[in-house]
C-alpha atoms as a PDB file:
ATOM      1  CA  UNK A   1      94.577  60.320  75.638  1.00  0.00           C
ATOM      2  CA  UNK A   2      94.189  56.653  77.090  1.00  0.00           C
ATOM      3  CA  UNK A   3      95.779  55.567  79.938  1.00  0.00           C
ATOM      4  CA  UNK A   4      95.622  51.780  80.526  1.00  0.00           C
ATOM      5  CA  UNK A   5      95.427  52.048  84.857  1.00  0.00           C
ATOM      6  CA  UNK A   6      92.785  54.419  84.547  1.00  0.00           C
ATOM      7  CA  UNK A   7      90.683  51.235  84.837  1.00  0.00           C
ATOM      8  CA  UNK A   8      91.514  48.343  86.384  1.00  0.00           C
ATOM      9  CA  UNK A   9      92.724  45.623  84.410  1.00  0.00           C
ATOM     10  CA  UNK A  10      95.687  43.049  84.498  1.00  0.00           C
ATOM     11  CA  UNK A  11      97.774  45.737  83.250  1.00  0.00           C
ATOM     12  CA  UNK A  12      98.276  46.876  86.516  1.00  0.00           C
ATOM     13  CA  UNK A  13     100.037  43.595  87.441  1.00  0.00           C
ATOM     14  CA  UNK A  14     102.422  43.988  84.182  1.00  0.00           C
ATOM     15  CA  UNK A  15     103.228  47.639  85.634  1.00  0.00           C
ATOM     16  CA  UNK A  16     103.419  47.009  89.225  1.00  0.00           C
ATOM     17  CA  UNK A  17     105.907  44.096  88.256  1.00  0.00           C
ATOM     18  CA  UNK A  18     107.941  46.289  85.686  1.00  0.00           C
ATOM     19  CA  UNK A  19     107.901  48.652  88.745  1.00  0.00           C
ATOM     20  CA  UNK A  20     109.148  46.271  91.846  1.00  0.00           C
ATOM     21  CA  UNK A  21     112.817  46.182  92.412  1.00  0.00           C
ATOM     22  CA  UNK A  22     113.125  42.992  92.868  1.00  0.00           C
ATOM     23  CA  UNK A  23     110.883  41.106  90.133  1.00  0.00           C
ATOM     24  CA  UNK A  24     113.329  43.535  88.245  1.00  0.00           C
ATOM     25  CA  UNK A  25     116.292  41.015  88.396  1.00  0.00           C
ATOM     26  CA  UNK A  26     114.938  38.977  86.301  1.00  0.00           C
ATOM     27  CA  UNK A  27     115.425  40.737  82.894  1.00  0.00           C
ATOM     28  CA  UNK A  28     113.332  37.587  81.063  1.00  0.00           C
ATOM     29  CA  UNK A  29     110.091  38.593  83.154  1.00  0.00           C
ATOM     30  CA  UNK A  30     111.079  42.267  82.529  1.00  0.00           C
ATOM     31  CA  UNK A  31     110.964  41.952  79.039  1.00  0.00           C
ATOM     32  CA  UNK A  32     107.789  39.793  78.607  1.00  0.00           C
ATOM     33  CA  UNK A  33     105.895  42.359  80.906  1.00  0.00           C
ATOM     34  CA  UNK A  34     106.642  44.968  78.511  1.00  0.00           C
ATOM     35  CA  UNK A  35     106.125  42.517  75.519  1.00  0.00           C
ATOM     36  CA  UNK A  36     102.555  41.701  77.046  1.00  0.00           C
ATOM     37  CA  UNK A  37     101.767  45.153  77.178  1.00  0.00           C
ATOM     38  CA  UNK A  38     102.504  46.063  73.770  1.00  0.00           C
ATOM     39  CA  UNK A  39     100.067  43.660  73.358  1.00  0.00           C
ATOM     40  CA  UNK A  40      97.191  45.419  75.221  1.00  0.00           C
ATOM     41  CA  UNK A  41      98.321  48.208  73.938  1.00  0.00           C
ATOM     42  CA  UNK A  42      97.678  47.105  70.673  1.00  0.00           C
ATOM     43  CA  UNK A  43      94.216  45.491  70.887  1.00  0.00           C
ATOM     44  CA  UNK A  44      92.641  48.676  72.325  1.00  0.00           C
ATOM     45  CA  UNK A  45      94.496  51.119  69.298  1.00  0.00           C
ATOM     46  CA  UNK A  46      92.803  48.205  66.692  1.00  0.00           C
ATOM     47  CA  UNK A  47      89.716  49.382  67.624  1.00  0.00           C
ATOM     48  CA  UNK A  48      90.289  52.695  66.107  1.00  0.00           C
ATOM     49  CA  UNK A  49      91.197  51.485  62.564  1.00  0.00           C
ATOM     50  CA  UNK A  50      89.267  51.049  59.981  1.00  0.00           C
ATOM     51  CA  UNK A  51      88.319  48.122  58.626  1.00  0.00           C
ATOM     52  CA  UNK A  52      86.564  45.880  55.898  1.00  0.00           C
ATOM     53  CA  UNK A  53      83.893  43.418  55.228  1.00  0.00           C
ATOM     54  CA  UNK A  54      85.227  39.827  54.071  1.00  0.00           C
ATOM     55  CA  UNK A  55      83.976  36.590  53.613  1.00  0.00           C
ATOM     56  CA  UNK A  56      86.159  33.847  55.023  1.00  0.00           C
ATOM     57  CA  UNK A  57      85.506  30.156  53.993  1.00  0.00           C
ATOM     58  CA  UNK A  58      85.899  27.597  56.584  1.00  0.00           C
ATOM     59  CA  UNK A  59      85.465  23.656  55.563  1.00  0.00           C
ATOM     60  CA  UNK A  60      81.574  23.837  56.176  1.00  0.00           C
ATOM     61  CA  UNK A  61      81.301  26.992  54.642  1.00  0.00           C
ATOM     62  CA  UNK A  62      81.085  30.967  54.650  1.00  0.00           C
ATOM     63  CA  UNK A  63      81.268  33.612  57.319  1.00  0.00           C
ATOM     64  CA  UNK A  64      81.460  37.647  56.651  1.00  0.00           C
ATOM     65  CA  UNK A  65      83.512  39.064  59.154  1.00  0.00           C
ATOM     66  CA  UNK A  66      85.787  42.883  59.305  1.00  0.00           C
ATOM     67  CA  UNK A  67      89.091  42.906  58.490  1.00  0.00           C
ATOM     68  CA  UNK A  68      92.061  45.397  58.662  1.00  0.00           C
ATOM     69  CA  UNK A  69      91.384  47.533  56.358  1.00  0.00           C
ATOM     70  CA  UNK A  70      95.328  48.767  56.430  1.00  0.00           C
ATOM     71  CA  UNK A  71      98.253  47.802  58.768  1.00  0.00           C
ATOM     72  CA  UNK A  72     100.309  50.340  60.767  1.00  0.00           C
ATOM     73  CA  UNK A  73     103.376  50.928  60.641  1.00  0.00           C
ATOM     74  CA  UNK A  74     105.594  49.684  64.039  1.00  0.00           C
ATOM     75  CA  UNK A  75     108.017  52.855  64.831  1.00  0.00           C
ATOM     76  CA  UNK A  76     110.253  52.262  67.399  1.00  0.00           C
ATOM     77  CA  UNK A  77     113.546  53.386  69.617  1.00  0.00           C
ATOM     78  CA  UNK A  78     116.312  51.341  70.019  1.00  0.00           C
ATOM     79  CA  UNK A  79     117.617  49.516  72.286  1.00  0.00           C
ATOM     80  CA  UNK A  80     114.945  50.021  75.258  1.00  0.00           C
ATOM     81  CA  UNK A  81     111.682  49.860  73.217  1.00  0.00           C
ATOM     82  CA  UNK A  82     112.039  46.484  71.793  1.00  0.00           C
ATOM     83  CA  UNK A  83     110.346  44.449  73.940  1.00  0.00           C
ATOM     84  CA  UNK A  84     107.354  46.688  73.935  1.00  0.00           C
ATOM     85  CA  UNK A  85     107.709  47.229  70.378  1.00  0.00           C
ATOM     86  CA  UNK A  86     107.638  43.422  69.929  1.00  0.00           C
ATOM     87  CA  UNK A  87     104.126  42.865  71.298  1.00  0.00           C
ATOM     88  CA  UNK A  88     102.522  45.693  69.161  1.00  0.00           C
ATOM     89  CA  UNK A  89     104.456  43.122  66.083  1.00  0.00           C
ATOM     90  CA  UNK A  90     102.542  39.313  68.085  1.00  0.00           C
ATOM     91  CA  UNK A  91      99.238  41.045  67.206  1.00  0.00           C
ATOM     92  CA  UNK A  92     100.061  43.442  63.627  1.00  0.00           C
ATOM     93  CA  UNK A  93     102.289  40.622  62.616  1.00  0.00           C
ATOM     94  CA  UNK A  94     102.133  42.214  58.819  1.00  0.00           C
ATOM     95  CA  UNK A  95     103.172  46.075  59.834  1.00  0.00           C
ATOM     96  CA  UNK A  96     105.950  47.546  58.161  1.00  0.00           C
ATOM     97  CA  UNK A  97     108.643  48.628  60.759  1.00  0.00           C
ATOM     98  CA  UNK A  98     110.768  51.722  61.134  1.00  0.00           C
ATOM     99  CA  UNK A  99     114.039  51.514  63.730  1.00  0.00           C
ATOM    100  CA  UNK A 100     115.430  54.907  65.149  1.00  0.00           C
ATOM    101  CA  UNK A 101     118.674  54.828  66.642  1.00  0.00           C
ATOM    102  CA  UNK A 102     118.161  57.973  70.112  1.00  0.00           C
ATOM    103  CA  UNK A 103     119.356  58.863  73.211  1.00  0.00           C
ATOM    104  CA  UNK A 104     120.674  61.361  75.733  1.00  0.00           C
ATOM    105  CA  UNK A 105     123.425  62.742  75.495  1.00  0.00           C
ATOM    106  CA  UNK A 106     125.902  63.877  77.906  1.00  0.00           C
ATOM    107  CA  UNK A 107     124.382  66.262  80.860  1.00  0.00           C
ATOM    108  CA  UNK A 108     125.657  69.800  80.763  1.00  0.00           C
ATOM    109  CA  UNK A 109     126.469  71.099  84.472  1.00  0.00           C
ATOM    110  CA  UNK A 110     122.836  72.600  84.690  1.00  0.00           C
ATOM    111  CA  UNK A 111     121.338  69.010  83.938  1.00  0.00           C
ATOM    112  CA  UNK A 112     120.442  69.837  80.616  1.00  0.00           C
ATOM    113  CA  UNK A 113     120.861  67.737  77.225  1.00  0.00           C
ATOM    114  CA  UNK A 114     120.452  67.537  73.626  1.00  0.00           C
ATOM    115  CA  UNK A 115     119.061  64.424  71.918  1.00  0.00           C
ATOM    116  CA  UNK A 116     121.437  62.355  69.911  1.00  0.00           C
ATOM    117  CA  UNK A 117     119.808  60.970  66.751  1.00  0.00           C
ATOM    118  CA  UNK A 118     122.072  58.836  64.783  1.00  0.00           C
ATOM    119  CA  UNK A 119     120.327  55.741  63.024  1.00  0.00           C
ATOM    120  CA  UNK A 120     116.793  55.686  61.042  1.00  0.00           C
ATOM    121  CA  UNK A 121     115.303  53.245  58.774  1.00  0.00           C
ATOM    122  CA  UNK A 122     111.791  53.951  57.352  1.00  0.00           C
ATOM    123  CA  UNK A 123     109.662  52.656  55.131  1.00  0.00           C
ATOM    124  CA  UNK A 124     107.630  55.167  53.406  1.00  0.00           C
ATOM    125  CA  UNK A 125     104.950  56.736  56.031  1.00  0.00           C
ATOM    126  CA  UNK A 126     102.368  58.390  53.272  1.00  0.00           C
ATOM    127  CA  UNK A 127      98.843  57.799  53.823  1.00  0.00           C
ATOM    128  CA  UNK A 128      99.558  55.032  56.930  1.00  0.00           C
ATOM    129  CA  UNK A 129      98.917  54.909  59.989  1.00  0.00           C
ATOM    130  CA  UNK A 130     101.887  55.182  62.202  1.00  0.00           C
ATOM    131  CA  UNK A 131     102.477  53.664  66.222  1.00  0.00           C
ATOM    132  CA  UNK A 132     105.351  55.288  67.847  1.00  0.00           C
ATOM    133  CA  UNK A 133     106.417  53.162  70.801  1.00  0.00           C
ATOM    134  CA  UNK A 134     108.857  53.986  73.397  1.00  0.00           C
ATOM    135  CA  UNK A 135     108.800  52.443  77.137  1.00  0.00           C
ATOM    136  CA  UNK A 136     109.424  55.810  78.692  1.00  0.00           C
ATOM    137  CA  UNK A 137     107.997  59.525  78.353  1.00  0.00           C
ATOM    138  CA  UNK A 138     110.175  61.436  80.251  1.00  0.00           C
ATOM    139  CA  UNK A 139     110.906  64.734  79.173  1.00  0.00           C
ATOM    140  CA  UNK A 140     109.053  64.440  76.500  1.00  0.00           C
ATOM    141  CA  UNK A 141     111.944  66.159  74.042  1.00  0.00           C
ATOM    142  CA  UNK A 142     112.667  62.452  72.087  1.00  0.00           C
ATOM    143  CA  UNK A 143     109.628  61.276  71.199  1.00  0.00           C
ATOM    144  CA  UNK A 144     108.788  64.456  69.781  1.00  0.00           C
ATOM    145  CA  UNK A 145     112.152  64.922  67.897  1.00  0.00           C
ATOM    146  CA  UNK A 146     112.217  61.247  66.439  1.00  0.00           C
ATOM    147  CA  UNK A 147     108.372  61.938  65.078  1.00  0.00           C
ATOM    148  CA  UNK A 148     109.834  65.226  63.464  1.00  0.00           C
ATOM    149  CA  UNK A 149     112.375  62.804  62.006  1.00  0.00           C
ATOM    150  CA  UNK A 150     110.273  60.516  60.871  1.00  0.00           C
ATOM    151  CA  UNK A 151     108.322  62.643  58.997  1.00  0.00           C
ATOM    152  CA  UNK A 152     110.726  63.489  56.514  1.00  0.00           C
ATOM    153  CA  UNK A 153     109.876  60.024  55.577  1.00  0.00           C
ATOM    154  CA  UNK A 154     105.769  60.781  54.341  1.00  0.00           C
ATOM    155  CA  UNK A 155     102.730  61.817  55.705  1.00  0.00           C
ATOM    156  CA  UNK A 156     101.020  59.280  57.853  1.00  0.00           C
ATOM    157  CA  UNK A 157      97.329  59.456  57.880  1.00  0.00           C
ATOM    158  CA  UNK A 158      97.461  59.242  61.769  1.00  0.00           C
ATOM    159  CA  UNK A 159      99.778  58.945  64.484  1.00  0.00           C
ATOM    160  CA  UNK A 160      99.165  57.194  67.981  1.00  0.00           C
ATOM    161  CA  UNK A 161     102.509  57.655  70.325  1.00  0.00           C
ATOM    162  CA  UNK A 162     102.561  54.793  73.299  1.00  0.00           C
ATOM    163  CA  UNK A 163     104.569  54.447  76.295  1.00  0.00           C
ATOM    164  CA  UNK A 164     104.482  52.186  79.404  1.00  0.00           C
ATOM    165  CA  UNK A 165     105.111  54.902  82.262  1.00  0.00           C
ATOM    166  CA  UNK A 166     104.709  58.796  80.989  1.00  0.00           C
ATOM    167  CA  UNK A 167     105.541  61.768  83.413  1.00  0.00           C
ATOM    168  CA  UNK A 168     102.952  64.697  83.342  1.00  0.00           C
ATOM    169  CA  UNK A 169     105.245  66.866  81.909  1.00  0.00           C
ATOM    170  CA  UNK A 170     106.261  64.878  78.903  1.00  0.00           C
ATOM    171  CA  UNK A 171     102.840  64.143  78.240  1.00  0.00           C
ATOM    172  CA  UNK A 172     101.940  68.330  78.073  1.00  0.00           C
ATOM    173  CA  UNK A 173     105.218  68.778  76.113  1.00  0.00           C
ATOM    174  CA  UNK A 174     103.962  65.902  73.472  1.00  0.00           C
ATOM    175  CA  UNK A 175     100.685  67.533  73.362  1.00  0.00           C
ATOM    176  CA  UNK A 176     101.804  70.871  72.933  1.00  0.00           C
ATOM    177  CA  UNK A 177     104.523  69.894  70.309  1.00  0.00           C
ATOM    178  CA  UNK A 178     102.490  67.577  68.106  1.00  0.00           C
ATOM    179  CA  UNK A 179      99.042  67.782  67.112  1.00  0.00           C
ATOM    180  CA  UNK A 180      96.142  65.375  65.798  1.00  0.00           C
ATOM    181  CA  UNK A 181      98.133  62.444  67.458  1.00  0.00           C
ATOM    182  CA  UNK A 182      96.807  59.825  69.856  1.00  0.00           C
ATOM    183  CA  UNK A 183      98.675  59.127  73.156  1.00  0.00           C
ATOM    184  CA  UNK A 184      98.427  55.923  74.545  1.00  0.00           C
ATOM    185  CA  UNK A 185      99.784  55.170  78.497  1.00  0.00           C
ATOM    186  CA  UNK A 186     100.042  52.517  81.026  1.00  0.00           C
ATOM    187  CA  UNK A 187     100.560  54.968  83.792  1.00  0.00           C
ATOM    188  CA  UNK A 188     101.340  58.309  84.534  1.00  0.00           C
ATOM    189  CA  UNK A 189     103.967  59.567  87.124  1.00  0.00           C
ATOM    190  CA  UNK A 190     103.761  62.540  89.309  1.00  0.00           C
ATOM    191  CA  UNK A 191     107.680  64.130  88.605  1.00  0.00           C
ATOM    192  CA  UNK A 192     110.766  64.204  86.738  1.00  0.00           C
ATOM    193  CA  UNK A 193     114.109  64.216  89.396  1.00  0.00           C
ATOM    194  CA  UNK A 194     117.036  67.046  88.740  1.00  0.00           C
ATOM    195  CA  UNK A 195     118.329  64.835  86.014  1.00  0.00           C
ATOM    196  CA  UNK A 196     114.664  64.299  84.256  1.00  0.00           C
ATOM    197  CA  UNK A 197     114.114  60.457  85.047  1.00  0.00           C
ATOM    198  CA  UNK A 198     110.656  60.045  85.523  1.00  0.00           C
ATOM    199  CA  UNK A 199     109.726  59.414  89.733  1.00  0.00           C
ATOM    200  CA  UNK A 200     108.764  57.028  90.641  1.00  0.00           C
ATOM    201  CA  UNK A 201     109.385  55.424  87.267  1.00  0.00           C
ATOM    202  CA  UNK A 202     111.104  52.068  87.170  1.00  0.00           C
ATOM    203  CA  UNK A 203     114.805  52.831  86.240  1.00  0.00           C
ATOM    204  CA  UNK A 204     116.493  52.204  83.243  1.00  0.00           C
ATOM    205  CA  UNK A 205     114.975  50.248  80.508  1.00  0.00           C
ATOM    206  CA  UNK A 206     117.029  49.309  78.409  1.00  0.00           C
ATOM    207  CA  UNK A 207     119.508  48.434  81.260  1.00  0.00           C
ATOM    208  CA  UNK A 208     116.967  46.529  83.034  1.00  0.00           C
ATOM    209  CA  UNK A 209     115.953  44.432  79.923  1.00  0.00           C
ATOM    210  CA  UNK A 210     119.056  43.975  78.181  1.00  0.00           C
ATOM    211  CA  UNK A 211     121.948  44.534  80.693  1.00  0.00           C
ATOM    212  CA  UNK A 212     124.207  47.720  81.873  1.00  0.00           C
ATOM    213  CA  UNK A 213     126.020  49.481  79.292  1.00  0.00           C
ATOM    214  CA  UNK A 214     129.223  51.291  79.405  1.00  0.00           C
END
């Protein structure tokens, strides 16, 4: 697991301002800080792929450099994830993308819910390697669901699973639910409250970027 605050780095200025109540009412900045995540994000999960030696010809002449050897493809959870989502897209600007359509449903009186699933496109997932980006880790319970969901779709030939802020437990859930995946964090939070939003978290994502819904 890598977890981008475990060093210091200007990703702690992204989260703190993600975090901060009142940089928070400006849903422009909001999104970018995710955005410029995604970016970090993906730089340090580029070094993992594999890649291949080309020759590139500039007007003087030649140069060998490495190349990706394959493009991953961009999974991600609508509506909250897109501005994270779209940073991982600024740097693999030729990944094939898959949209999934999740969220909570109703609480039962005990706090409890089930995961509503109703929208998926996917391209086909054999033999890729697949980034599955959501802002929040919570529970855990979605992200695993929407990779089981995905993989009726093909086999990918690896999986790394990002979020911005992760709780403790939805990061031991993850690991205990999916194996030979990569999990990639900005920041991990102590606790989940009675109604299993991360603390202290930042709020609501998708709210924050995009506006309240109904």
């Amino acid at each position: 697991m890598f977890v981008l605050t475990e060093k210091n780095s200007i990703a702690n200025v992204f989260l703190a301002e993600l975090r901060d109540k009142n940089i928070q009412k400006d849903a422009m900045r909001f999104r970018r800080n995710l955005e410029r995540l995604g970016e970090l994000f993906a730089y340090e999960i580029s070094k993992t792929f594999e890649y291949k030696q080309t020759v590139v010809q500039t007007p003087l002449g030649e140069k060998q450099t490495m190349l990706l050897e394959q493009a991953p493809v961009l999974a991600t959870v609508l509506r909250a994830a897109l501005p994270l989502f779209n940073g991982f897209l600024n740097v693999f600007d030729n990944a094939e993308c898959a949209f999934v359509g999740a969220y909570r449903g109703a609480h039962r009186t005990d706090n409890s819910f089930d995961i509503e699933v109703h929208y998926t496109t996917v391209p086909n997932l054999n033999g890729k390697p697949l980034i599955l980006i959501d802002p929040m880790l919570a529970t855990g319970k979605s992200i695993v669901q929407i990779y089981e969901k995905l993989l009726q779709c093909g086999t990918p030939s690896y999986v790394h699973i990002v979020a911005a802020i992760a709780s403790k437990d939805g990061v031991e859930y993850v690991k205990k639910h999916v194996k030979n995946v990569s999990i990639w964090i900005g920041d991990i939070d102590e606790t989940l409250n009675e109604k299993s939003y991360i603390i202290p978290g930042l709020g609501d994502a998708g709210d924050l970027a995009f506006g309240i819904k109904l």
